[in-house]
Protein backbone atom coordinates (compact mmCIF):
# COMPACT_ATOMS: atom_id res chain seq x y z
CA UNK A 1 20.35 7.84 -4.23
CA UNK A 2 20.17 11.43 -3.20
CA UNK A 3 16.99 13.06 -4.73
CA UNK A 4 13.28 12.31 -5.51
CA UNK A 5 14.32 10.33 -8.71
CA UNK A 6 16.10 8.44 -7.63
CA UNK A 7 13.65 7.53 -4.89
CA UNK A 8 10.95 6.77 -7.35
CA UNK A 9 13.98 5.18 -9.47
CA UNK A 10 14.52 2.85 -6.54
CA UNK A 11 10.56 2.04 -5.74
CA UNK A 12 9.93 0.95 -9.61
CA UNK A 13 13.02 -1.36 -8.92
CA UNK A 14 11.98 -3.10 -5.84
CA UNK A 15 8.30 -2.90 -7.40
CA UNK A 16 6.97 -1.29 -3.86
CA UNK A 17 4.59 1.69 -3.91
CA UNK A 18 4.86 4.02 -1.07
CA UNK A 19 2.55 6.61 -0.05
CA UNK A 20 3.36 9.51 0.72
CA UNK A 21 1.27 12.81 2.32
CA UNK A 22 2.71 16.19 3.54
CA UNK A 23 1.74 16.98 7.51
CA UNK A 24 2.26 20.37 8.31
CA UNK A 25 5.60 21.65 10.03
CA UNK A 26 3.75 22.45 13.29
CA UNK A 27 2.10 19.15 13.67
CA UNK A 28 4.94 16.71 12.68
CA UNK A 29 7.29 16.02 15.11
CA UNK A 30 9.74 14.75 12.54
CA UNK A 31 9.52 17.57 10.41
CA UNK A 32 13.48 19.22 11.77
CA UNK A 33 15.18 15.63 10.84
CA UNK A 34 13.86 14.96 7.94
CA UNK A 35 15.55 18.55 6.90
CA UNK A 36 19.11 17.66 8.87
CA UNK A 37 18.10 19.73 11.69
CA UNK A 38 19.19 16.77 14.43
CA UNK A 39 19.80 19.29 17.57
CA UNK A 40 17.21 18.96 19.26
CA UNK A 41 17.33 15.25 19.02
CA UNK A 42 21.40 14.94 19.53
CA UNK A 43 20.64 17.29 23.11
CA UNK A 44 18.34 14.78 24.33
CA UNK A 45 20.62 12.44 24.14
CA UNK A 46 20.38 10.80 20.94
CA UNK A 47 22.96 9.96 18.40
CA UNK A 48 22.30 11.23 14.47
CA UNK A 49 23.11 7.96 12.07
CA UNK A 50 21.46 8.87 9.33
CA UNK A 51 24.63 8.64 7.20
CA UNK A 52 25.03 4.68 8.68
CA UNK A 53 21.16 4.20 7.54
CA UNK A 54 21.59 5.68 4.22
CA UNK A 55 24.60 3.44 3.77
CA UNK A 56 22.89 0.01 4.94
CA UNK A 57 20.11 1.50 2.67
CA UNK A 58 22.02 1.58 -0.50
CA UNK A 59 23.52 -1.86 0.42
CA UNK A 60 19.84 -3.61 0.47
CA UNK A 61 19.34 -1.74 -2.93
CA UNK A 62 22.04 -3.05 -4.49
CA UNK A 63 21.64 -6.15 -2.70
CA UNK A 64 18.45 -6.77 -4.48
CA UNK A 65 19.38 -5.58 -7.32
CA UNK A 66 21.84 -8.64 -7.68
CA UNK A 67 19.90 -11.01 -6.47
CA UNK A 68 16.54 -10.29 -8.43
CA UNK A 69 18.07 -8.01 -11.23
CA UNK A 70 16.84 -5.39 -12.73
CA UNK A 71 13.18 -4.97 -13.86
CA UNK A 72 10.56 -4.02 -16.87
CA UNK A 73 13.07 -1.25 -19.21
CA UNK A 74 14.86 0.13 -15.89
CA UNK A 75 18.28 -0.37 -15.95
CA UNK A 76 20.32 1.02 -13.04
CA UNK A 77 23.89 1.61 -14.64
CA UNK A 78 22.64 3.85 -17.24
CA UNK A 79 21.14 5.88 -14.78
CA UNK A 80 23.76 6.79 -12.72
């Protein structure tokens, strides 16, 4: 899971529908982590697990995967 496929890949296979909106750069406060940009967060103090997240992440995905299967024609092999 990487790109914006595989993120509508993924919510076909859990059969959720997200919504999503764009907010301007200037008004959204998580605008420079949602493009990597952690500094600002990491000098206040916080600590950037992002890579941790994405990894418990792919482990509910596959997770469900195995325990539902897949659904309608998707099939997540051939797609990697």
């Amino acid at each position: 899971m990487g790109s914006k496929q595989s993120f509508y890949e993924q919510e076909v296979l859990t059969k959720i529908n997200c919504w999503v909106a764009r907010v301007s750069s200037y008004s959204n406060i998580a605008d420079a982590p949602s493009r990597g940009d952690t500094s600002m967060l990491r000098s206040l103090g916080f600590e950037d697990v992002s890579i941790l997240a994405y990894a418990a992440l792919e482990q509910l995905f596959e997770a469900m995967v195995n325990k539902m299967g897949n659904t309608a024609d998707y099939d997540a092999e051939s797609q990697s």
